[in-house]
PDB file of N, CA and C in Angstrom:
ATOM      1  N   UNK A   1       0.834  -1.168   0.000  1.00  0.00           N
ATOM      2  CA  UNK A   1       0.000   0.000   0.000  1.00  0.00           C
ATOM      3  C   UNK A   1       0.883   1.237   0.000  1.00  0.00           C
ATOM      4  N   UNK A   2       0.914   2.483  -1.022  1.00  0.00           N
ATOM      5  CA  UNK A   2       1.867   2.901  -1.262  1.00  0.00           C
ATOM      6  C   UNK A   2       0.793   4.675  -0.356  1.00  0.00           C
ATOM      7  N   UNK A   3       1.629   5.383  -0.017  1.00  0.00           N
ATOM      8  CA  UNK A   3       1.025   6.661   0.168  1.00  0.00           C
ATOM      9  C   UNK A   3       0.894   7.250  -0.505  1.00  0.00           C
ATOM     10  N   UNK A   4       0.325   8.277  -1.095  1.00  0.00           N
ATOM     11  CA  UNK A   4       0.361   8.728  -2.418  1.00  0.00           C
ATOM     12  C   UNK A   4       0.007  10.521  -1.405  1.00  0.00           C
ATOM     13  N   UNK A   5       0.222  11.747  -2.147  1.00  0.00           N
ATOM     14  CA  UNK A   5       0.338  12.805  -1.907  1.00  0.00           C
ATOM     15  C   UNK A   5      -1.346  13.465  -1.745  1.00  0.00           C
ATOM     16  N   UNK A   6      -2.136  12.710  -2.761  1.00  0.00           N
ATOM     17  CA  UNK A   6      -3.578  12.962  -2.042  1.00  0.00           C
ATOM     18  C   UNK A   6      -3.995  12.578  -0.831  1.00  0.00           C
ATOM     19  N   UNK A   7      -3.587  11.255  -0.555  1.00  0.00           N
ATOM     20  CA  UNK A   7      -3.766  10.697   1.094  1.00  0.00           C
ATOM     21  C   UNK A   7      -3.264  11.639   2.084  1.00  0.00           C
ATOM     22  N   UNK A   8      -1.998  12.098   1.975  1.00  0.00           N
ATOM     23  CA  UNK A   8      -1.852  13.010   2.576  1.00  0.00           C
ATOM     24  C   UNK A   8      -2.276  14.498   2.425  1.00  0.00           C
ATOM     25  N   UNK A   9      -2.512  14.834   1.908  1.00  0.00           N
ATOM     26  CA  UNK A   9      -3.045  16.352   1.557  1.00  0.00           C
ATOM     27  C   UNK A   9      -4.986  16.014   2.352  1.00  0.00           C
ATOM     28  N   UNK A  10      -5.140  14.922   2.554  1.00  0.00           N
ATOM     29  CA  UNK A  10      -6.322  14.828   2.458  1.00  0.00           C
ATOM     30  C   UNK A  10      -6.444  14.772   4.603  1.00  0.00           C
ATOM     31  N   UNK A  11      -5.322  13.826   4.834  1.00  0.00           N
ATOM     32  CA  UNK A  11      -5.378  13.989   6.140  1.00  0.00           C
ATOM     33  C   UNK A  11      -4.889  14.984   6.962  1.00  0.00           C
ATOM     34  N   UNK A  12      -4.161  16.052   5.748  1.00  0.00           N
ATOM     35  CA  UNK A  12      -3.799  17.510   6.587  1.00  0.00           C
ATOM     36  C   UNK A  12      -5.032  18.018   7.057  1.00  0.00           C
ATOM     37  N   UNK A  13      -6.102  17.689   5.932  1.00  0.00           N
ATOM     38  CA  UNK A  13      -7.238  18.924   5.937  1.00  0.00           C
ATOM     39  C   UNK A  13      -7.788  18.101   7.480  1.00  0.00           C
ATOM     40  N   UNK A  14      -8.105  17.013   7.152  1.00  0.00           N
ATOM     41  CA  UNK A  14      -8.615  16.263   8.392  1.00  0.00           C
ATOM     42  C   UNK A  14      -8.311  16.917   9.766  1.00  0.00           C
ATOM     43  N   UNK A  15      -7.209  16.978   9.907  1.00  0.00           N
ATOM     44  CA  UNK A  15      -6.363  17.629  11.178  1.00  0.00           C
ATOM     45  C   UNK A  15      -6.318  19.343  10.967  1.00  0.00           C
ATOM     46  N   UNK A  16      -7.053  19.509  10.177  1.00  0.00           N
ATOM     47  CA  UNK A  16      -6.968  21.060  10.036  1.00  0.00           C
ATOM     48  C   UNK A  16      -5.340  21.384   9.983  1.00  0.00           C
ATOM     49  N   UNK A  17      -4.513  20.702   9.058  1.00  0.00           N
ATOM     50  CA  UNK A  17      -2.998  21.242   9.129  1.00  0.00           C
ATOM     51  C   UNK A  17      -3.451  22.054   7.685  1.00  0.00           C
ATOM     52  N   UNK A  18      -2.654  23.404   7.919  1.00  0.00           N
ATOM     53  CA  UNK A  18      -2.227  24.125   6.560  1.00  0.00           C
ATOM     54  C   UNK A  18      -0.617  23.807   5.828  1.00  0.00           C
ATOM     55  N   UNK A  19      -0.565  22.781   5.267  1.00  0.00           N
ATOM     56  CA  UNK A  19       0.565  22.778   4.554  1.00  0.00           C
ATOM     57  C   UNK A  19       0.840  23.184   3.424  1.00  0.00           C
ATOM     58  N   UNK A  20       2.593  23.362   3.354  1.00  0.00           N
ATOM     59  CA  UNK A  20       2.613  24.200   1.687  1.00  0.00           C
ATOM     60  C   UNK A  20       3.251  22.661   0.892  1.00  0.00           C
ATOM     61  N   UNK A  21       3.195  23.083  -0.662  1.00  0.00           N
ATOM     62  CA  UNK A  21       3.693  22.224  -1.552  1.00  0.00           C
ATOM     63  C   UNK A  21       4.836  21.213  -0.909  1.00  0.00           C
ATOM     64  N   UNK A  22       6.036  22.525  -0.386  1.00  0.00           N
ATOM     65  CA  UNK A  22       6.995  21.552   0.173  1.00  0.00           C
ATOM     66  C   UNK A  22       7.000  20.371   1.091  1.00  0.00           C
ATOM     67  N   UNK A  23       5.825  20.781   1.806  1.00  0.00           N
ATOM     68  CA  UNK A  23       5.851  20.616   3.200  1.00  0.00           C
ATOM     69  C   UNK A  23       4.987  19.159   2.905  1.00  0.00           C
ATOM     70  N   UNK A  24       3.713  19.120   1.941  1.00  0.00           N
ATOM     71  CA  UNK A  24       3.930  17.502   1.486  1.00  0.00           C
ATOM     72  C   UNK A  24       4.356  17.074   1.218  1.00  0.00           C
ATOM     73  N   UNK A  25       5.046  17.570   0.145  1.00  0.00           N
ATOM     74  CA  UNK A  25       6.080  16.503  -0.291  1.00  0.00           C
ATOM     75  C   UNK A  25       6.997  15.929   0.831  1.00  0.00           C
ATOM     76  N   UNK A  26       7.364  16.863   1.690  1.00  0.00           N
ATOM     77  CA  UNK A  26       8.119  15.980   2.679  1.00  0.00           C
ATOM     78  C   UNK A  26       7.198  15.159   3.308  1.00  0.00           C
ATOM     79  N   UNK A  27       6.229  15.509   3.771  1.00  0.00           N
ATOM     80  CA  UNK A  27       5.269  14.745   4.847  1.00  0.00           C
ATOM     81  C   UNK A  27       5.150  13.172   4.541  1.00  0.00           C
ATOM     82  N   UNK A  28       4.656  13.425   2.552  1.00  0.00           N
ATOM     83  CA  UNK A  28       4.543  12.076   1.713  1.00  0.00           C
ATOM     84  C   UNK A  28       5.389  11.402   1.949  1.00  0.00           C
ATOM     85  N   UNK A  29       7.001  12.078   2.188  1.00  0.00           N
ATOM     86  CA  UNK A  29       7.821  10.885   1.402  1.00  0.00           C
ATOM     87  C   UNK A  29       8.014  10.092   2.914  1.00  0.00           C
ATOM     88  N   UNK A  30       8.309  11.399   4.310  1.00  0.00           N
ATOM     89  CA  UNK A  30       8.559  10.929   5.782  1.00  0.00           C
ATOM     90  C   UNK A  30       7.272   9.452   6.225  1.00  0.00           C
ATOM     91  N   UNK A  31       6.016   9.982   5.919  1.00  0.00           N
ATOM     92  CA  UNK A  31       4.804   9.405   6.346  1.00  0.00           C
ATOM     93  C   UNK A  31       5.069   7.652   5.347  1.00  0.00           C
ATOM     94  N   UNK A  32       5.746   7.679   4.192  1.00  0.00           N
ATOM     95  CA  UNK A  32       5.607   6.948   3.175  1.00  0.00           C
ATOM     96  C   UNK A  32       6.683   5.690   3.868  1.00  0.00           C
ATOM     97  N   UNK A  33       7.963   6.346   4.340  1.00  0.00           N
ATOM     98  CA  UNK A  33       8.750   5.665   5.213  1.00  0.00           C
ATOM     99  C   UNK A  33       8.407   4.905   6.634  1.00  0.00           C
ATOM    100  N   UNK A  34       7.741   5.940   7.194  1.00  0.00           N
ATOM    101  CA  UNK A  34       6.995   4.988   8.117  1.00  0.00           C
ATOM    102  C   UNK A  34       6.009   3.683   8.064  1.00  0.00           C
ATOM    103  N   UNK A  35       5.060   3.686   7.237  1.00  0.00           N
ATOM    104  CA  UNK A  35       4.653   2.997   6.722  1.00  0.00           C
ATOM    105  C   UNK A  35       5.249   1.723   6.595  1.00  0.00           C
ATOM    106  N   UNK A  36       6.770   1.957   5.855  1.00  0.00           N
ATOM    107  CA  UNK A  36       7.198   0.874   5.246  1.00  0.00           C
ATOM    108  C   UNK A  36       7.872  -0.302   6.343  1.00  0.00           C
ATOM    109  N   UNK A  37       8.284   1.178   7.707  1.00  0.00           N
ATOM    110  CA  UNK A  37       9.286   0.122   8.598  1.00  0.00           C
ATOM    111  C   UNK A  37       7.923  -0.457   9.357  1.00  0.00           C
ATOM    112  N   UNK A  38       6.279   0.309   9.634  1.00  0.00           N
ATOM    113  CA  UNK A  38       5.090  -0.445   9.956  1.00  0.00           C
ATOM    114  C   UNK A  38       5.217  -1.897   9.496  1.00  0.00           C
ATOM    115  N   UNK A  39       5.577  -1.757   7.794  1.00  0.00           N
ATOM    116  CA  UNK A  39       4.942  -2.889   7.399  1.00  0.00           C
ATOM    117  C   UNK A  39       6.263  -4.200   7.576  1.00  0.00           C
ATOM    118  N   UNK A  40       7.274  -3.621   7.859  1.00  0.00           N
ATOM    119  CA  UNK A  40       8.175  -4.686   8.607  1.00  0.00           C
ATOM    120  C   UNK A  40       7.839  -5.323   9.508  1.00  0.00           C
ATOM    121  N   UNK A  41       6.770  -5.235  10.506  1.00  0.00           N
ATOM    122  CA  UNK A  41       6.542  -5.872  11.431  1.00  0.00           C
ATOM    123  C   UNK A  41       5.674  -7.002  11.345  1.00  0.00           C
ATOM    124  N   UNK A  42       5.048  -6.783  10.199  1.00  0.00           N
ATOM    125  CA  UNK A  42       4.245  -8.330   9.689  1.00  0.00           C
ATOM    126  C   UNK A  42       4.636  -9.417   9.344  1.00  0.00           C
ATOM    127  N   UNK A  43       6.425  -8.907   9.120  1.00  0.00           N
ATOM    128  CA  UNK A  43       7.530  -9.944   8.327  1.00  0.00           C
ATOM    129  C   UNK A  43       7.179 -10.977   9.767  1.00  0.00           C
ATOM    130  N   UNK A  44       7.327 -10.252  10.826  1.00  0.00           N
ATOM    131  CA  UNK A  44       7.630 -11.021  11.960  1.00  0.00           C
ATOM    132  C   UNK A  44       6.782 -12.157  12.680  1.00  0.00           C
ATOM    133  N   UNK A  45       7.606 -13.178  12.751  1.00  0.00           N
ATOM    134  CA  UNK A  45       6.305 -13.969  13.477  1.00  0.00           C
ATOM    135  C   UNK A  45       6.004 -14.665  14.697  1.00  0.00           C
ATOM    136  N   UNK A  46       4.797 -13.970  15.134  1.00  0.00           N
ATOM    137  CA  UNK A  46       4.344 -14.003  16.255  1.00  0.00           C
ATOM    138  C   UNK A  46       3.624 -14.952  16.860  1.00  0.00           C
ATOM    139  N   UNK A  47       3.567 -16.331  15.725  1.00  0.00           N
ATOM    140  CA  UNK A  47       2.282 -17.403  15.956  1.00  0.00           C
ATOM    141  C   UNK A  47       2.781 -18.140  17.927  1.00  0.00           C
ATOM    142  N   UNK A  48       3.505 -18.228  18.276  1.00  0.00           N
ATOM    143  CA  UNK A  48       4.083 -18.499  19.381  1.00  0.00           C
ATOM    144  C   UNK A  48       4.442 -17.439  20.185  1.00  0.00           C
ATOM    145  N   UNK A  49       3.578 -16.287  20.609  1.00  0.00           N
ATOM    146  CA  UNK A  49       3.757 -14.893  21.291  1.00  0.00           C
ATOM    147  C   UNK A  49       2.378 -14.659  21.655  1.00  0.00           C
ATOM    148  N   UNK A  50       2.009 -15.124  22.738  1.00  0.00           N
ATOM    149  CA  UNK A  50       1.579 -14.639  23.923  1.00  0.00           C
ATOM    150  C   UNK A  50       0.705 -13.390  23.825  1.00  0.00           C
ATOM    151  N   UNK A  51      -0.460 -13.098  23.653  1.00  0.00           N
ATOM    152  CA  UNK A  51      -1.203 -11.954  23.460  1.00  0.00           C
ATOM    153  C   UNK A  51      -1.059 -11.347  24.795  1.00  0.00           C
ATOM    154  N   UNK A  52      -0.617  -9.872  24.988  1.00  0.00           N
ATOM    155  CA  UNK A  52      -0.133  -8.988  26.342  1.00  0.00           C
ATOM    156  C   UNK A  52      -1.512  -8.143  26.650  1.00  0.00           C
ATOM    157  N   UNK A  53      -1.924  -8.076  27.791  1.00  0.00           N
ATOM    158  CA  UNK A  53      -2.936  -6.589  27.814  1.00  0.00           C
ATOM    159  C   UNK A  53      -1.936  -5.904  28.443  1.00  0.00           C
ATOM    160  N   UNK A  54      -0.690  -5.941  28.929  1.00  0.00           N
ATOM    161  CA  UNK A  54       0.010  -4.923  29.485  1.00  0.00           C
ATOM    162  C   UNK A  54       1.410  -5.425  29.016  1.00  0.00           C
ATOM    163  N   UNK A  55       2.201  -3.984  28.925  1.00  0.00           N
ATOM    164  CA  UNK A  55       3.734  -4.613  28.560  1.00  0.00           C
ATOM    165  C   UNK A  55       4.695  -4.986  29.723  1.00  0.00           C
ATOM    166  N   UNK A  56       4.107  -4.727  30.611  1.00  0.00           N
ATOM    167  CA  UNK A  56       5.091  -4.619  31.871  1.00  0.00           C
ATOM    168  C   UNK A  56       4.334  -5.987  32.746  1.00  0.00           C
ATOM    169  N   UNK A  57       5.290  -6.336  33.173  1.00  0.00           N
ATOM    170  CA  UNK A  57       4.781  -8.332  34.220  1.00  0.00           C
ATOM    171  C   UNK A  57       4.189  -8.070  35.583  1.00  0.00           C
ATOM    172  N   UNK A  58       2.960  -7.401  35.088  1.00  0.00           N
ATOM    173  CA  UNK A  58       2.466  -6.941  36.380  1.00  0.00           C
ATOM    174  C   UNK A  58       1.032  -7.818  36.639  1.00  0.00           C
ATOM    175  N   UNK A  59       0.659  -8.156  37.587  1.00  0.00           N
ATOM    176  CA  UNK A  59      -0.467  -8.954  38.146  1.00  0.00           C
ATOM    177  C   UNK A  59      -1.494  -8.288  38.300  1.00  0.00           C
ATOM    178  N   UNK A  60      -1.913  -8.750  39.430  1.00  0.00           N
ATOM    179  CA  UNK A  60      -2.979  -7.418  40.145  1.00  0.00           C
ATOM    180  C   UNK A  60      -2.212  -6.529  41.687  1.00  0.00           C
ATOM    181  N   UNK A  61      -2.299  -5.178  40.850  1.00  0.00           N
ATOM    182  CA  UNK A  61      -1.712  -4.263  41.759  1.00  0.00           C
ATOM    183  C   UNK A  61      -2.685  -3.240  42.837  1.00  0.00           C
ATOM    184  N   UNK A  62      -3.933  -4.001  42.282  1.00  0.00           N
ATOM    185  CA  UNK A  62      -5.091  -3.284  43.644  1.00  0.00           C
ATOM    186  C   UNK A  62      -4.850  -3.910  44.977  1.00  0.00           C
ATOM    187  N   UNK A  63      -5.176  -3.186  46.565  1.00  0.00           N
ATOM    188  CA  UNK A  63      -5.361  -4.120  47.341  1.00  0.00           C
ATOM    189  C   UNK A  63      -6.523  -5.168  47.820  1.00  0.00           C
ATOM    190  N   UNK A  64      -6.944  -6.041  48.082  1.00  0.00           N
ATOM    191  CA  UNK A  64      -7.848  -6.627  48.576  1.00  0.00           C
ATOM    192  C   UNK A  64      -8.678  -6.099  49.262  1.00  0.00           C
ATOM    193  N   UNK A  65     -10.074  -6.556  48.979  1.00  0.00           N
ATOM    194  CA  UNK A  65     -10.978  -5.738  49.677  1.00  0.00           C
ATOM    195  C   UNK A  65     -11.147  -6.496  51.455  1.00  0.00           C
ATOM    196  N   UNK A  66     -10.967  -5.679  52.221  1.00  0.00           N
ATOM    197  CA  UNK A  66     -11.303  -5.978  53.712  1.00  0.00           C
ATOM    198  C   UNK A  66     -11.944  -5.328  54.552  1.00  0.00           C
ATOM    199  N   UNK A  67     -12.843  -6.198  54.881  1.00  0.00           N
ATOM    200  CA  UNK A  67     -14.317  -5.118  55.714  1.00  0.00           C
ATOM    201  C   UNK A  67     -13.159  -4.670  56.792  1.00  0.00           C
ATOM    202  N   UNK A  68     -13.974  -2.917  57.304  1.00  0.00           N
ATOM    203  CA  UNK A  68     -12.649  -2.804  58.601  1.00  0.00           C
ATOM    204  C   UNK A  68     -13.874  -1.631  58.878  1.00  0.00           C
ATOM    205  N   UNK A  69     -13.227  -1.237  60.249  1.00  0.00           N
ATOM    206  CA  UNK A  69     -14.438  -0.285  60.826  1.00  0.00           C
ATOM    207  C   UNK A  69     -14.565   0.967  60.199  1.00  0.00           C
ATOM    208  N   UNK A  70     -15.796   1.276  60.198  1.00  0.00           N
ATOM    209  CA  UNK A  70     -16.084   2.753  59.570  1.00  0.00           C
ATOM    210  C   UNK A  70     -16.214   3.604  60.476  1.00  0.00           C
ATOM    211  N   UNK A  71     -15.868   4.926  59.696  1.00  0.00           N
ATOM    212  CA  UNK A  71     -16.590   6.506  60.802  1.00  0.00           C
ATOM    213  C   UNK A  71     -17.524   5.941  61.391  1.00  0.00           C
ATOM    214  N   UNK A  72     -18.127   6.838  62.762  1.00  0.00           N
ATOM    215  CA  UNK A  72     -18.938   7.299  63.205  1.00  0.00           C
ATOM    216  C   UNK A  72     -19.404   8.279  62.381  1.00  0.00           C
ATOM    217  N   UNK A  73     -20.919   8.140  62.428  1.00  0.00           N
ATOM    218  CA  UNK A  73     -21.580   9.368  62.278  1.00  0.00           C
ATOM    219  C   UNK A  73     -20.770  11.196  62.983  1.00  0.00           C
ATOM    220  N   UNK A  74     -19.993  11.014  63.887  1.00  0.00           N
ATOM    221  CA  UNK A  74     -20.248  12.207  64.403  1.00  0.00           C
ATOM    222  C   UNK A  74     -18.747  12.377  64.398  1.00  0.00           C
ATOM    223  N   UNK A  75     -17.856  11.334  63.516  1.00  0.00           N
ATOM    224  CA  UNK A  75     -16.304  11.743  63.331  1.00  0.00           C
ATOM    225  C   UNK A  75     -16.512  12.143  62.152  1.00  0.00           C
ATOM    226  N   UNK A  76     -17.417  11.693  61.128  1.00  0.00           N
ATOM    227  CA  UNK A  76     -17.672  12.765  59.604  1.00  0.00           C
ATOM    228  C   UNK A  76     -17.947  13.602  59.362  1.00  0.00           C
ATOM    229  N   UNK A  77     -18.555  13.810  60.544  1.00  0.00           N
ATOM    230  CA  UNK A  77     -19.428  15.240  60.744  1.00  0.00           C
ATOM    231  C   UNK A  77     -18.151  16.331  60.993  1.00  0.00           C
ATOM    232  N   UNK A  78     -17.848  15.734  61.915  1.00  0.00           N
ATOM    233  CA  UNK A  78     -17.133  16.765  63.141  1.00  0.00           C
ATOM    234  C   UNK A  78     -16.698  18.028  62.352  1.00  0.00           C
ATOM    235  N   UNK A  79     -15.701  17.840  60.986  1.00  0.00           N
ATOM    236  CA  UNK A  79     -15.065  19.328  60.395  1.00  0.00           C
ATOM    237  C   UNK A  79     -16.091  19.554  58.990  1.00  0.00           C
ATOM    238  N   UNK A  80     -16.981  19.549  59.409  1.00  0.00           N
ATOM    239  CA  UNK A  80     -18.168  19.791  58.455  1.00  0.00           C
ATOM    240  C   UNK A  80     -18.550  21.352  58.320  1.00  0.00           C
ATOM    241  N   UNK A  81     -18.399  21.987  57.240  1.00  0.00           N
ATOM    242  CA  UNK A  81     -18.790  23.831  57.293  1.00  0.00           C
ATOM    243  C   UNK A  81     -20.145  23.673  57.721  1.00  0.00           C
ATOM    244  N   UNK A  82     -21.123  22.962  57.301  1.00  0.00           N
ATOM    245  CA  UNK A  82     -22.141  22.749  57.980  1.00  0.00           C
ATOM    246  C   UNK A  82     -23.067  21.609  57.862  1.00  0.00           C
ATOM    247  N   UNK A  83     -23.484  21.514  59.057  1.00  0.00           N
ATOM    248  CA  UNK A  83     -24.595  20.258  59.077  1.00  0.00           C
ATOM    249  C   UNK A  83     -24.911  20.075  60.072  1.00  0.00           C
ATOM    250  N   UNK A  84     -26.164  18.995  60.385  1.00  0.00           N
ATOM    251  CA  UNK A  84     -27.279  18.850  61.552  1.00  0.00           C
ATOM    252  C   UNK A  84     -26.916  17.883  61.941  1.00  0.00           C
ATOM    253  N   UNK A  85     -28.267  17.033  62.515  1.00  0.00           N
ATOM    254  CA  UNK A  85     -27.883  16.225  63.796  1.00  0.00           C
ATOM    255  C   UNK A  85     -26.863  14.862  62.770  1.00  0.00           C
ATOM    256  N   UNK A  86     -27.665  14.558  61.475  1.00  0.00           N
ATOM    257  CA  UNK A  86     -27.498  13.668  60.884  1.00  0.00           C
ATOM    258  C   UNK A  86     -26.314  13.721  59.456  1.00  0.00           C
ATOM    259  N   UNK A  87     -26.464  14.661  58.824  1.00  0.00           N
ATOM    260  CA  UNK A  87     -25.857  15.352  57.797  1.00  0.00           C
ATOM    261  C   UNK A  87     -24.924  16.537  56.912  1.00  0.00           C
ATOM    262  N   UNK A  88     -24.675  16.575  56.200  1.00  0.00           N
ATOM    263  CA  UNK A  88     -23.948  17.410  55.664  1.00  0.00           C
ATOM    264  C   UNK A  88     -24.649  18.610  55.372  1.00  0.00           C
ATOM    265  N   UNK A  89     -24.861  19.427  55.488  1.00  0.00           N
ATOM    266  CA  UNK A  89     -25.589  20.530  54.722  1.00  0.00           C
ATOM    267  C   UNK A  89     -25.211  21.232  53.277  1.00  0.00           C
ATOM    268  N   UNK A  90     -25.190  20.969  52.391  1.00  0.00           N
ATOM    269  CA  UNK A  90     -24.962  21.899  51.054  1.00  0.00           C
ATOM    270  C   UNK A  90     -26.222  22.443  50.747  1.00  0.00           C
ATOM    271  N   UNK A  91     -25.598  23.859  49.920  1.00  0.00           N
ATOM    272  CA  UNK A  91     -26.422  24.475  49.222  1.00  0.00           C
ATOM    273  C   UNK A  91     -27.338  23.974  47.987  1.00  0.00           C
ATOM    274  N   UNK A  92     -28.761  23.911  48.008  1.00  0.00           N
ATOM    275  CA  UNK A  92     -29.181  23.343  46.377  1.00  0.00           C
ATOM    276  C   UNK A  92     -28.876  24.185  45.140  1.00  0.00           C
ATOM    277  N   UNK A  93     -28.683  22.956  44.445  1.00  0.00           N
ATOM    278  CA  UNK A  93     -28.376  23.100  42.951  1.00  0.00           C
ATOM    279  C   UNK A  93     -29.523  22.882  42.329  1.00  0.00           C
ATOM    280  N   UNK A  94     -30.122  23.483  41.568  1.00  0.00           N
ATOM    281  CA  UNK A  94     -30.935  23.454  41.051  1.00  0.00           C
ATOM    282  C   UNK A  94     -30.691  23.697  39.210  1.00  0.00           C
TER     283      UNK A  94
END
């Protein structure tokens, strides 16, 4: 699949880039190169490689969930700008 200078002129506009003449032509030939070392990677084969959801050998890095005691009602309260016997007080949003 070769790039051709409309493909690109076409995904400047996409991206709202203003480019000049030169400036595709370089883009074509840079973008055209990439492509090619992309398509090196298909040479490669992967039939014995391990599908990754992460690149790094990591497990599970959450901690375990463990019931443990909660506030009191009246330690949540305590530095509250305001509230009653039971609650928080905020202003409504409406």
């Amino acid at each position: 699949m070769a790039l051709t200078r409309d493909d690109v002129e076409k995904v400047s506009l996409l991206a709202r880039l203003q480019l000049t003449d030169d400036e595709l032509n370089s883009m074509t030939e840079h973008l055209s190169q990439i492509i090619q070392y992309v398509h090196q990677l298909d040479e490669i084969n992967t039939d014995d490689v391990a599908p990754l959801a992460h690149t790094l050998d990591i497990t599970n890095v959450l901690a375990d969930d463990v019931v443990a005691d909660c506030l009191s009602r009246e330690a949540a309260l305590q530095n509250a700008p305001q509230r009653d016997e039971e609650c928080f007080r905020v202003p409504a949003v409406l």
